[in-house]
C-alpha atoms as a PDB file:
ATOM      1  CA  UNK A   1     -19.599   5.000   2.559  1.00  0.00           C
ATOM      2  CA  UNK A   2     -16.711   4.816   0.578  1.00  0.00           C
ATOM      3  CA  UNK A   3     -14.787   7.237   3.131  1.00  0.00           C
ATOM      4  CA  UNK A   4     -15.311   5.181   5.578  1.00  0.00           C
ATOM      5  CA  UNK A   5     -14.396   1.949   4.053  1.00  0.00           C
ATOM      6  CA  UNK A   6     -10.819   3.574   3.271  1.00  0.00           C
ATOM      7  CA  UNK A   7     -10.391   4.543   6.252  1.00  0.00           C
ATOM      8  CA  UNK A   8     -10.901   1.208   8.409  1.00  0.00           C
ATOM      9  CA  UNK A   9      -8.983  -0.025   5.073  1.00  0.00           C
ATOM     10  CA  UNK A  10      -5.581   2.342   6.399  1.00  0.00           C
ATOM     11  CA  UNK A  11      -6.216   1.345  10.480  1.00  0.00           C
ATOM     12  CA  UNK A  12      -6.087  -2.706   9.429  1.00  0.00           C
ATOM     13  CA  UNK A  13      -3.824  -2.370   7.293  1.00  0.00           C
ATOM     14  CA  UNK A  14      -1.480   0.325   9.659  1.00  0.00           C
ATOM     15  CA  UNK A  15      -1.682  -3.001  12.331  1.00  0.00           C
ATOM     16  CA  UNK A  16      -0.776  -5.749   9.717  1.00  0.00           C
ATOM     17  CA  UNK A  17       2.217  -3.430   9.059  1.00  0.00           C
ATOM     18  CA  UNK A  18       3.412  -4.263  12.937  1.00  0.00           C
ATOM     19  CA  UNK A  19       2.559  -7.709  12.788  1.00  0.00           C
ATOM     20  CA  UNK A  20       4.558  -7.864   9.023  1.00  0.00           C
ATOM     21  CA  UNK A  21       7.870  -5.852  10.843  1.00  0.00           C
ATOM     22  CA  UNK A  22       7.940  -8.740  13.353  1.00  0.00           C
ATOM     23  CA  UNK A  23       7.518 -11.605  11.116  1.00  0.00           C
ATOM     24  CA  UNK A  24      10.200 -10.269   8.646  1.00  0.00           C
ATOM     25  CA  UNK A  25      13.038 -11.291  11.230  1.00  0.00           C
ATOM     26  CA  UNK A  26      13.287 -15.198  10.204  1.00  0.00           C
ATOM     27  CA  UNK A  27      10.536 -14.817   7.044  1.00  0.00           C
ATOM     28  CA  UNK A  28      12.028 -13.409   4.084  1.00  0.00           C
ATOM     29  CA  UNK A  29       9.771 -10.589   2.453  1.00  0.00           C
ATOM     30  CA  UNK A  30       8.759 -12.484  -1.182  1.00  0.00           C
ATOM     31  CA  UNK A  31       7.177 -15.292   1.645  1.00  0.00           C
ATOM     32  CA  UNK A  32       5.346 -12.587   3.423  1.00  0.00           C
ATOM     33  CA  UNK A  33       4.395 -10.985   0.597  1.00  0.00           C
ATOM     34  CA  UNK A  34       2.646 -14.424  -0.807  1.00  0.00           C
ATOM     35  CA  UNK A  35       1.851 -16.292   2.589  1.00  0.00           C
ATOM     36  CA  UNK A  36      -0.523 -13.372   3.503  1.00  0.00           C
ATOM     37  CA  UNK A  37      -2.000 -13.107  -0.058  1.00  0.00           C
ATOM     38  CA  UNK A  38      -2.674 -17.234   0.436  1.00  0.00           C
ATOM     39  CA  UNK A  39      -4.213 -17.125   3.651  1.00  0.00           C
ATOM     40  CA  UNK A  40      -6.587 -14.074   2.963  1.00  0.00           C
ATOM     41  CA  UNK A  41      -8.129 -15.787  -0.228  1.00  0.00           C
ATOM     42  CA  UNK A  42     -10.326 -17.961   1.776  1.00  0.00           C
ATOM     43  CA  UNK A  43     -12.063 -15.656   3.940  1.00  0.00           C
ATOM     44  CA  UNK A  44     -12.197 -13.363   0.714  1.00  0.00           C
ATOM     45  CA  UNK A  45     -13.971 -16.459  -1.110  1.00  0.00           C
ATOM     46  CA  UNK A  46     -16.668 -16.094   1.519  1.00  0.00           C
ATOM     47  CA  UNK A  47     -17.350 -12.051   0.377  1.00  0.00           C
ATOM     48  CA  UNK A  48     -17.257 -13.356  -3.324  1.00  0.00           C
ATOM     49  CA  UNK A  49     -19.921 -15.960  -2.967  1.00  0.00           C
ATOM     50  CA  UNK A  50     -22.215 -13.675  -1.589  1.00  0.00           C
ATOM     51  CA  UNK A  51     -21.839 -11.305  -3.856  1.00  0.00           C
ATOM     52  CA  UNK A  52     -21.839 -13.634  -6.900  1.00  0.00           C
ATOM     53  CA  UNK A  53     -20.017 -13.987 -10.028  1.00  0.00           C
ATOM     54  CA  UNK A  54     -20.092 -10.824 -12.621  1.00  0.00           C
ATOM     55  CA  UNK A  55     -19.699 -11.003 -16.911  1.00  0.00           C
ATOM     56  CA  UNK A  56     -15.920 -10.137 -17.657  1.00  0.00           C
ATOM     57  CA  UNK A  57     -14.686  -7.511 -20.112  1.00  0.00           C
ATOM     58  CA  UNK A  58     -11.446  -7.961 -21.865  1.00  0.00           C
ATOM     59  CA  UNK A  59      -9.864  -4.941 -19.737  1.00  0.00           C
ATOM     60  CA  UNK A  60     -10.241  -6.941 -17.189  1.00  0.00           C
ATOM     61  CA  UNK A  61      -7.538  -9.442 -17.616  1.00  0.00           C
ATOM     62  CA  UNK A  62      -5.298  -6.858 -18.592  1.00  0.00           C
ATOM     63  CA  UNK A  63      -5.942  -4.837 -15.731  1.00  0.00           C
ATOM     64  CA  UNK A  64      -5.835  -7.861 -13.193  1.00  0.00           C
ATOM     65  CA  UNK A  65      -2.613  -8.780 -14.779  1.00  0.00           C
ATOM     66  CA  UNK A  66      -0.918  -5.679 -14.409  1.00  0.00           C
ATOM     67  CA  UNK A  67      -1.846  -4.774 -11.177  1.00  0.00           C
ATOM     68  CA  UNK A  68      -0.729  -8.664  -9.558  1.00  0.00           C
ATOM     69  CA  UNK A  69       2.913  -7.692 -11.246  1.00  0.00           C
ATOM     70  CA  UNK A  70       2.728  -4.240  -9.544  1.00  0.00           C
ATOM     71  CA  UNK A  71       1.447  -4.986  -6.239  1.00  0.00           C
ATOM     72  CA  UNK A  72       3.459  -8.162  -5.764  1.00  0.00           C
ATOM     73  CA  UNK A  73       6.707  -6.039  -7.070  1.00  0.00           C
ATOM     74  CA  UNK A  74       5.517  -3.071  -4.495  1.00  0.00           C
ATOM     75  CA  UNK A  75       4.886  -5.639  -1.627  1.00  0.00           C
ATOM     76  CA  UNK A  76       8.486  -7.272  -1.656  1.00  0.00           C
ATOM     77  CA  UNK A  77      10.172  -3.843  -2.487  1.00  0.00           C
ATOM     78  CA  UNK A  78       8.194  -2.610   0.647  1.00  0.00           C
ATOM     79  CA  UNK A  79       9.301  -5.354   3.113  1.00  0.00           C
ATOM     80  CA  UNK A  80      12.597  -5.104   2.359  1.00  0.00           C
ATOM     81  CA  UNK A  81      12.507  -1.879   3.573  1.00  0.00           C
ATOM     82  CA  UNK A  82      11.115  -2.332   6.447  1.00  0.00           C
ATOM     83  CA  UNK A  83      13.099  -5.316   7.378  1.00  0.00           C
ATOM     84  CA  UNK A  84      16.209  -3.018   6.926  1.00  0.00           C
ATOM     85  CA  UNK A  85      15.408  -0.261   8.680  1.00  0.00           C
ATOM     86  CA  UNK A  86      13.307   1.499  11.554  1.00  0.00           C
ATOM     87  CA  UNK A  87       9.038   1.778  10.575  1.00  0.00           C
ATOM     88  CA  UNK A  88       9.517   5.490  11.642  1.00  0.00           C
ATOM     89  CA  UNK A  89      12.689   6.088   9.022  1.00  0.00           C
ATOM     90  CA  UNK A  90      10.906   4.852   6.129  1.00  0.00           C
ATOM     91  CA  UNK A  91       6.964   3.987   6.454  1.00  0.00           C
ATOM     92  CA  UNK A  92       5.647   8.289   6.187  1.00  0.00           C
ATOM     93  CA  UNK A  93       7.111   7.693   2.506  1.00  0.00           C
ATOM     94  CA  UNK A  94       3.818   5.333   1.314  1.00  0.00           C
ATOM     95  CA  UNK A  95       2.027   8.928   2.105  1.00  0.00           C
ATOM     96  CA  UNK A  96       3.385  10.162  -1.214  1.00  0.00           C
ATOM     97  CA  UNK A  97       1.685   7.321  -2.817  1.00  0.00           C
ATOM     98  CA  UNK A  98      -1.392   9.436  -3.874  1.00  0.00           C
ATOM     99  CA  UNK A  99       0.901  12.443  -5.587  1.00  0.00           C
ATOM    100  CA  UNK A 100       2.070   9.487  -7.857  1.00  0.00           C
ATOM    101  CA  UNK A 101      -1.601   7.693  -8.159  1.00  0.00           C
ATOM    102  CA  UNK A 102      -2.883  11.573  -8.500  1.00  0.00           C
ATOM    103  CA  UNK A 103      -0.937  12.521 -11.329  1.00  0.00           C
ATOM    104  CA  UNK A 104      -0.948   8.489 -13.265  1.00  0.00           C
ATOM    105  CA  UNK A 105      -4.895   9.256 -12.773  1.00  0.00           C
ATOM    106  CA  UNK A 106      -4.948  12.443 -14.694  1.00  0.00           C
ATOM    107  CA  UNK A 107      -4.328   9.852 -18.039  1.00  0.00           C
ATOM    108  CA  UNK A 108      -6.631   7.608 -19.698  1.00  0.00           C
ATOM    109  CA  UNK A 109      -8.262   5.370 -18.846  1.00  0.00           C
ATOM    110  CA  UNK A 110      -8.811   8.046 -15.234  1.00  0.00           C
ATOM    111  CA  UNK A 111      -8.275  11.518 -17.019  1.00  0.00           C
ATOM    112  CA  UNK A 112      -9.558  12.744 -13.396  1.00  0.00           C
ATOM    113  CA  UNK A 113      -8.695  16.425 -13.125  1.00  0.00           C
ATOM    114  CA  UNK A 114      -7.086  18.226 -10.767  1.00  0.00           C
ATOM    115  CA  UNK A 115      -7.888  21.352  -8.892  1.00  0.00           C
ATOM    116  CA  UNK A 116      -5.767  24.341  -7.220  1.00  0.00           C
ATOM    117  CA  UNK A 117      -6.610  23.076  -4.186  1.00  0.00           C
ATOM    118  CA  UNK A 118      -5.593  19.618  -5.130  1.00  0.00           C
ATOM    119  CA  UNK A 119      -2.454  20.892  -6.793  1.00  0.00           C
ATOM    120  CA  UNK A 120      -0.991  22.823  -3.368  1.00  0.00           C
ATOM    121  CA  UNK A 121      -1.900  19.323  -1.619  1.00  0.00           C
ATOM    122  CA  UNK A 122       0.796  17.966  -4.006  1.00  0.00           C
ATOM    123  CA  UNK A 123       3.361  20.836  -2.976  1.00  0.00           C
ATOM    124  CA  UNK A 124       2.717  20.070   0.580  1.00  0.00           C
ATOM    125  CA  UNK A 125       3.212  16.564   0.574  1.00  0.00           C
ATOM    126  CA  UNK A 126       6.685  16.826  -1.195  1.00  0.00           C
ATOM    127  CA  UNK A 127       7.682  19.497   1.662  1.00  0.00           C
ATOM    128  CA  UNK A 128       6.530  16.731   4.174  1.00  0.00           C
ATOM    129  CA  UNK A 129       8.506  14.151   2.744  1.00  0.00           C
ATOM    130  CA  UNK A 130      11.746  16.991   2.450  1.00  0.00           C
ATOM    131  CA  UNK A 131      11.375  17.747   6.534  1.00  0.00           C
ATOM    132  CA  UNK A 132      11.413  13.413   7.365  1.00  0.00           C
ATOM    133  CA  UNK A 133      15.363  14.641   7.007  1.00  0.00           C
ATOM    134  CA  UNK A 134      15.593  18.098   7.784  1.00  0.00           C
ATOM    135  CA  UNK A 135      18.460  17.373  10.126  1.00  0.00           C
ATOM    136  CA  UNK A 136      20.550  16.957   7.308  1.00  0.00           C
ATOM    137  CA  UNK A 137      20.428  20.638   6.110  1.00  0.00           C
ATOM    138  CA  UNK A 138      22.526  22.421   8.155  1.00  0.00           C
ATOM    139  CA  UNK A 139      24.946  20.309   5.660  1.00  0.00           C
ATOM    140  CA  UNK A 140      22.963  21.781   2.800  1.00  0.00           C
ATOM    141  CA  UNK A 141      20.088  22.547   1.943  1.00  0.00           C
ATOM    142  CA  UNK A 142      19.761  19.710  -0.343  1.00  0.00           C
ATOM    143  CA  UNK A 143      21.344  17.069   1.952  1.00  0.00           C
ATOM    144  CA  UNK A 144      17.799  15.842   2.679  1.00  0.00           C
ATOM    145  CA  UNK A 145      17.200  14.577  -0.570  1.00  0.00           C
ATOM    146  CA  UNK A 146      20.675  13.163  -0.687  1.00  0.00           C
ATOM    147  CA  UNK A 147      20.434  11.259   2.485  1.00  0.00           C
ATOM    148  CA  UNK A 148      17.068   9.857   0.718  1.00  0.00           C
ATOM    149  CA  UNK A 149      18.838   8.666  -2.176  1.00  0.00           C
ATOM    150  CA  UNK A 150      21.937   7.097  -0.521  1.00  0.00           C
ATOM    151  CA  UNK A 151      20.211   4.934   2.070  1.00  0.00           C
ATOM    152  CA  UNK A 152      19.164   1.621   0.288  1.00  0.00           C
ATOM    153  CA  UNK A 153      16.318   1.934   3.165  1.00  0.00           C
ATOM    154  CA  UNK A 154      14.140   4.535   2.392  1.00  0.00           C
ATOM    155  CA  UNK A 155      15.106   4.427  -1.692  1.00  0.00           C
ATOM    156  CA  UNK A 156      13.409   0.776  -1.638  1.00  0.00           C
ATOM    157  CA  UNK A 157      10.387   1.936  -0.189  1.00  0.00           C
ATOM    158  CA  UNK A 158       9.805   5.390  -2.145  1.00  0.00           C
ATOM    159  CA  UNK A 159      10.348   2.669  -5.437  1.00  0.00           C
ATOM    160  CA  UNK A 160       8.086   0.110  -3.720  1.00  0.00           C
ATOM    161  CA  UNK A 161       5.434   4.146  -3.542  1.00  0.00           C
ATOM    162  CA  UNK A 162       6.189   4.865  -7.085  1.00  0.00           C
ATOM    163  CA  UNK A 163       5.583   1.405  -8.241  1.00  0.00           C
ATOM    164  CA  UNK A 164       2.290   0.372  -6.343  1.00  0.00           C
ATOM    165  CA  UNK A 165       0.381   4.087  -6.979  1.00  0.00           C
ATOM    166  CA  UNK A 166      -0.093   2.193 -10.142  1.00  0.00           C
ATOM    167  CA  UNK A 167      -1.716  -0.569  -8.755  1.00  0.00           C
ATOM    168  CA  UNK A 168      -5.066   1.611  -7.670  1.00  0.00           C
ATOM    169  CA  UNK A 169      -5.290   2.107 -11.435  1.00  0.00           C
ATOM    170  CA  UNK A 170      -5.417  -0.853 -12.269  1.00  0.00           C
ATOM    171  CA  UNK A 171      -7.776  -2.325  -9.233  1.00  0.00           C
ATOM    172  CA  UNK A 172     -10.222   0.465 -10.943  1.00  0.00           C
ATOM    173  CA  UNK A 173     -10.128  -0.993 -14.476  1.00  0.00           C
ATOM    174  CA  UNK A 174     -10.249  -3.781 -13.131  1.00  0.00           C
ATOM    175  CA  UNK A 175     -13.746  -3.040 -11.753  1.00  0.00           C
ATOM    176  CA  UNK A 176     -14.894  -1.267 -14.211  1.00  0.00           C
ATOM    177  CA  UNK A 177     -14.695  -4.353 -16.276  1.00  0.00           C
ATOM    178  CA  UNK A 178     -17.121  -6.278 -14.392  1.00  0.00           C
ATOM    179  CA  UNK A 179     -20.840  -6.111 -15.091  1.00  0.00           C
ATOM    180  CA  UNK A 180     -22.518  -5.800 -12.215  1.00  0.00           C
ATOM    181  CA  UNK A 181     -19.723  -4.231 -10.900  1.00  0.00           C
ATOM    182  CA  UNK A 182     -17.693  -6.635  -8.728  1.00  0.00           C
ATOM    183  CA  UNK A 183     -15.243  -5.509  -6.583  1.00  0.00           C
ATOM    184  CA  UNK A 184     -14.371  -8.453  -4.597  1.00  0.00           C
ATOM    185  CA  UNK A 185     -14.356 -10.561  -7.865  1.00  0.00           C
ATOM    186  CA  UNK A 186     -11.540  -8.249  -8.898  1.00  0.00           C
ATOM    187  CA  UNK A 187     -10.019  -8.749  -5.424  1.00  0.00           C
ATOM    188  CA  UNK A 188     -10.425 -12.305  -5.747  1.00  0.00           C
ATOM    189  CA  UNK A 189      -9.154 -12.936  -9.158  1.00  0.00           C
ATOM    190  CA  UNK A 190      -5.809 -10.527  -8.319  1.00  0.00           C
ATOM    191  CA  UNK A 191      -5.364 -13.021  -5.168  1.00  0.00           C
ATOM    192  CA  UNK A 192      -5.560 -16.097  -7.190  1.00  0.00           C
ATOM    193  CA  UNK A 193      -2.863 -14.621  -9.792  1.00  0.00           C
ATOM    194  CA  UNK A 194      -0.688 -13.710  -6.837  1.00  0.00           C
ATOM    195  CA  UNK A 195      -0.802 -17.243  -5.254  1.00  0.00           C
ATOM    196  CA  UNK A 196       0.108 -18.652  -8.703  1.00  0.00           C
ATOM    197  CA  UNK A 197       3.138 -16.853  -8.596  1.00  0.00           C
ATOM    198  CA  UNK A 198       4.443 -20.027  -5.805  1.00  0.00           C
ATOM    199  CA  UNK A 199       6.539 -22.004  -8.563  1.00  0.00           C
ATOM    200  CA  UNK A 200       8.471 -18.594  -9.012  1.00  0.00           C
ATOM    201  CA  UNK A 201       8.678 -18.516  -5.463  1.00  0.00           C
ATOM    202  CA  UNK A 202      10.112 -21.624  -4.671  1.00  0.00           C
ATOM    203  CA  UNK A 203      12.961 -21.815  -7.097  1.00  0.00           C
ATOM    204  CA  UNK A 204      13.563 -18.130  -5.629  1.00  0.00           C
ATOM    205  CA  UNK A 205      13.505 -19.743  -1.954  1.00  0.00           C
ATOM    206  CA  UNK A 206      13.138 -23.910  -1.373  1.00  0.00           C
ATOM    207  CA  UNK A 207      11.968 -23.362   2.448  1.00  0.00           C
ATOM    208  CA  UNK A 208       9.222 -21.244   1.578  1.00  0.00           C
ATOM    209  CA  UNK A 209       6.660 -23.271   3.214  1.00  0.00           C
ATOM    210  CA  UNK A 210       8.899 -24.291   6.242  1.00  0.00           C
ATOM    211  CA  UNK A 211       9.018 -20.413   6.946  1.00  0.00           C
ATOM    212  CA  UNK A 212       5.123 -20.225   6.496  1.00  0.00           C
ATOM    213  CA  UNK A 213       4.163 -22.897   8.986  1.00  0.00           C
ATOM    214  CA  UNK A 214       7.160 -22.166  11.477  1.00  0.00           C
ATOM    215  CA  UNK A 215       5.023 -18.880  11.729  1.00  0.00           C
ATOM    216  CA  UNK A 216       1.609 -20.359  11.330  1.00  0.00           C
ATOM    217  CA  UNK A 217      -0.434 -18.233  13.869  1.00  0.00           C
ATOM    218  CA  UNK A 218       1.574 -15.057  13.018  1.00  0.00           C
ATOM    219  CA  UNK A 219       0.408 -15.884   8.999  1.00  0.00           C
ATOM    220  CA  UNK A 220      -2.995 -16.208  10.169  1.00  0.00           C
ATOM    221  CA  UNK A 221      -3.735 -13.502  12.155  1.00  0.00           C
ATOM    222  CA  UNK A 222      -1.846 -11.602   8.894  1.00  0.00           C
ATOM    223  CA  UNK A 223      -4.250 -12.752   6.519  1.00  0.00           C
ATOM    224  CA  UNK A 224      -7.362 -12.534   8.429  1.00  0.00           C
ATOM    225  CA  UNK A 225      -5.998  -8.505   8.872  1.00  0.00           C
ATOM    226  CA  UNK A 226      -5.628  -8.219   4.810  1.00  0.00           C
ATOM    227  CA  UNK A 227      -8.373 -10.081   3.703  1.00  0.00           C
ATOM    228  CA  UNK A 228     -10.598  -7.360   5.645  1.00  0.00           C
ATOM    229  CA  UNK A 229      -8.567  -4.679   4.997  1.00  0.00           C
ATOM    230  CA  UNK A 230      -8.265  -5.319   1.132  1.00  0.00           C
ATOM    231  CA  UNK A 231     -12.252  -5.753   0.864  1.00  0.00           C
ATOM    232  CA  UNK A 232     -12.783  -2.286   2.615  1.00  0.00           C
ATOM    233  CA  UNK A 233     -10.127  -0.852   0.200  1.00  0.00           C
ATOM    234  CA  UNK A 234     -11.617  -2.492  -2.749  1.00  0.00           C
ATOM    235  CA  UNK A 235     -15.270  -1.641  -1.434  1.00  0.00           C
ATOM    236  CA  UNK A 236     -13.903   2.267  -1.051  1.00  0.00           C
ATOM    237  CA  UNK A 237     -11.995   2.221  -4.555  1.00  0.00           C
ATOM    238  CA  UNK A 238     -15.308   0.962  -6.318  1.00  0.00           C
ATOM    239  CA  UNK A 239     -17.546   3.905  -5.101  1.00  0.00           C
ATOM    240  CA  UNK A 240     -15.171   6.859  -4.788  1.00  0.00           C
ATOM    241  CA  UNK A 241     -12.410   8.612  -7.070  1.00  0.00           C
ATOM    242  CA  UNK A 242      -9.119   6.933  -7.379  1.00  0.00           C
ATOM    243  CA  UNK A 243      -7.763  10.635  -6.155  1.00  0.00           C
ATOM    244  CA  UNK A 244      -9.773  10.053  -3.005  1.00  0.00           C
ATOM    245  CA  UNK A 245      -9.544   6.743  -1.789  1.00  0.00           C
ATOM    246  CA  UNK A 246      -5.755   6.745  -2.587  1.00  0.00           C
ATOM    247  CA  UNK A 247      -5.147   9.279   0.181  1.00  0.00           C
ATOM    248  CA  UNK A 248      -7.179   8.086   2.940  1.00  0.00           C
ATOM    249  CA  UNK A 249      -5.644   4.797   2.244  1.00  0.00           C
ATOM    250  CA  UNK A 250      -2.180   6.065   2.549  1.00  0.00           C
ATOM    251  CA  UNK A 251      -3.209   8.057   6.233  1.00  0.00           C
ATOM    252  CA  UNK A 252      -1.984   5.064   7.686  1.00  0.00           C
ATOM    253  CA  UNK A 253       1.456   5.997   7.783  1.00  0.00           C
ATOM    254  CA  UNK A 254       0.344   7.975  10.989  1.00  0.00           C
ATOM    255  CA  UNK A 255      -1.171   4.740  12.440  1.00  0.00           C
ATOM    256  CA  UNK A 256       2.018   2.809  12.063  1.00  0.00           C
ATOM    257  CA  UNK A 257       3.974   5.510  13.439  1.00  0.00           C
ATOM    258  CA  UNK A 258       1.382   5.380  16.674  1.00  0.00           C
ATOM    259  CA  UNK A 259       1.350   1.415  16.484  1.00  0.00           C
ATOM    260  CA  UNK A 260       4.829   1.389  16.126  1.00  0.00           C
ATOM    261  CA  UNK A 261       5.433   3.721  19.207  1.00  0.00           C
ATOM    262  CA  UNK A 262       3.388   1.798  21.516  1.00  0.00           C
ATOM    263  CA  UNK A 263       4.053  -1.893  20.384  1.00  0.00           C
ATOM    264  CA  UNK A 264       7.977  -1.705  18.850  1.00  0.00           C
ATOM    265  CA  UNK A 265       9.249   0.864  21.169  1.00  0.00           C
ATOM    266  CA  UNK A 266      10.346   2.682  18.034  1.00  0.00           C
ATOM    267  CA  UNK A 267      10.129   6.310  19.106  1.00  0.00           C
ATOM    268  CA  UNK A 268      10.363   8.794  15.635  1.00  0.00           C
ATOM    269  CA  UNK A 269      12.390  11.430  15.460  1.00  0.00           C
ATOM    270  CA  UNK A 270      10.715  15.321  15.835  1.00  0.00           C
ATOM    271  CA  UNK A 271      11.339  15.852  12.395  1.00  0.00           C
ATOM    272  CA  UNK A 272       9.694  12.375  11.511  1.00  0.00           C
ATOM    273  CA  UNK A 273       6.632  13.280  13.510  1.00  0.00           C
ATOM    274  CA  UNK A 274       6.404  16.953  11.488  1.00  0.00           C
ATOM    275  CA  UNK A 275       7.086  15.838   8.064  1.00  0.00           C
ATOM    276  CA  UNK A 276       4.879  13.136   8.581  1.00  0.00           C
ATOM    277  CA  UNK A 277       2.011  14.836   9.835  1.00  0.00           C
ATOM    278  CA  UNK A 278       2.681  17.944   6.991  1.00  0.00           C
ATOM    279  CA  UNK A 279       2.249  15.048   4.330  1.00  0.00           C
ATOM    280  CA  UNK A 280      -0.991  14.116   6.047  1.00  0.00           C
ATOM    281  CA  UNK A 281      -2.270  17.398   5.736  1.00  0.00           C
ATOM    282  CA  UNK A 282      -1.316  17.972   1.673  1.00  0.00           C
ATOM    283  CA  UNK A 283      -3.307  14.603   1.521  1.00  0.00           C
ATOM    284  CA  UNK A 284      -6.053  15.910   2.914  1.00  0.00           C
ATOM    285  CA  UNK A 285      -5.732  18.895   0.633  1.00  0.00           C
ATOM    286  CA  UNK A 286      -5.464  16.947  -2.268  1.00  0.00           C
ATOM    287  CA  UNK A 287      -8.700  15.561  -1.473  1.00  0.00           C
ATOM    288  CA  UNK A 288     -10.570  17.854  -0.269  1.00  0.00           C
ATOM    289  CA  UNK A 289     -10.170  19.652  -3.772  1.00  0.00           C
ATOM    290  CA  UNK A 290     -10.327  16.460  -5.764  1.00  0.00           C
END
């Protein structure tokens, strides 16, 4: 099941990216970041008190800890990405999210292993991310990288990638450190340690709330997306390998492209379309010989 709960996981999540690229045009993207978190504890809540309440090991609270510092990091790091630029310029880079969660997992507390297969999956991906500017090489062949590194764009969100592959580590720990194991507890608990974080936010930004409730229905609909989508994804990263889940989950860089197309207008570029679809298919690789 846990295939199937990462994949409606990365279709969810591909539409709250949409509804996120709208909002981020009067909401700045530490408010989106925590007004979504806020809104999706609730229905969250209602998961968690069917499930019940689970005995707590000390790696818990460490691992809960670092991933709400990741993820939030990741989250803001991501928006402002996306509020700067085109979805179809920078949102195929999340797909080499699992290279960086693949190769953090072959470490304690993981130590998964890879396989050949697994390890040409990697290749591919990277070759995928070098063809999203391939129309940059006929200046060199290493202009593609360079226009990658130069626009603030797309070097936001491959730090917001490098930064949150580490958060699927930690969700893990997390719920390994629950007894009986708990995944929504974890989800729960990371949720309540983001929405602490609103004292930091408002000495960041004193019209937080004002920008929260001048979108109300937009912040609704936005939680009610991630509360589903991060139970599926915390459902899917309790019963499969971090290795797997992490690159079904990050598929949905092809949904937002698709959403993007038919809701923004935002039509990619041919070479967006290839790379994108070539780091697809070195995810797929990865897995299938994880």
């Amino acid at each position: 099941m846990w295939f199937f709960f990462a994949f409606a996981a990365a279709v969810i999540a591909a539409i709250s990216v949409i509804i996120s690229k709208e909002l981020l045009k009067g909401v700045s993207a530490s408010v989106l970041t925590w007004g979504q978190i806020v809104l999706s504890t609730p229905i969250i809540a209602l998961f968690l008190f069917k499930e019940g309440f689970p005995q707590l090991g000390i790696g818990f609270f460490i691992a809960t800890f670092g991933s709400v510092i990741v993820y939030t990091l990741s989250k803001i790091l991501s928006y402002k990405s996306i509020r700067m630029s085109d979805l179809s310029l920078v949102y195929p880079l999340i797909s080499l999210g699992p290279v960086f969660t693949f190769l953090v997992a072959l470490f304690p507390p993981l130590s998964e292993k890879p396989t050949i297969l697994s390890s040409v999956g990697v290749f591919v991906t990277l070759t995928g991310t070098y063809l999203l500017n391939v129309s940059a090489a006929k200046e060199g062949i290493f202009s593609p990288v360079k226009v990658l590194l130069k626009n603030k764009a797309p070097l936001l969100m491959l730090a917001s990638v490098i930064v949150g592959s580490v958060a699927i580590i930690f969700d893990k720990v997390a719920i390994n450190n629950t007894s009986p194991r708990s995944p929504i507890f974890a989800l729960f608990f990371e949720n309540l340690g983001i929405s602490a974080l609103a004292p930091a936010l408002y000495l960041r930004n004193k019209s937080f709330i004002l920008q929260i409730t001048s979108n109300f229905k937009s912040f609704l609909i936005l939680g009610i997306l991630v509360a589903f989508s991060s139970v599926f994804a915390f459902w899917a990263i309790s019963e499969g390998p971090v290795g797997l889940t992490a690159t079904i989950f990050r598929t949905q860089s092809l949904y937002v492209l698709l959403f993007g197309f038919l809701f923004l207008k935002d039509r990619p570029k041919r070479e967006t379309l290839i790379g994108s679809l070539i780091m697809i298919l070195g995810i797929y690789l990865i897995k299938a010989g994880s």
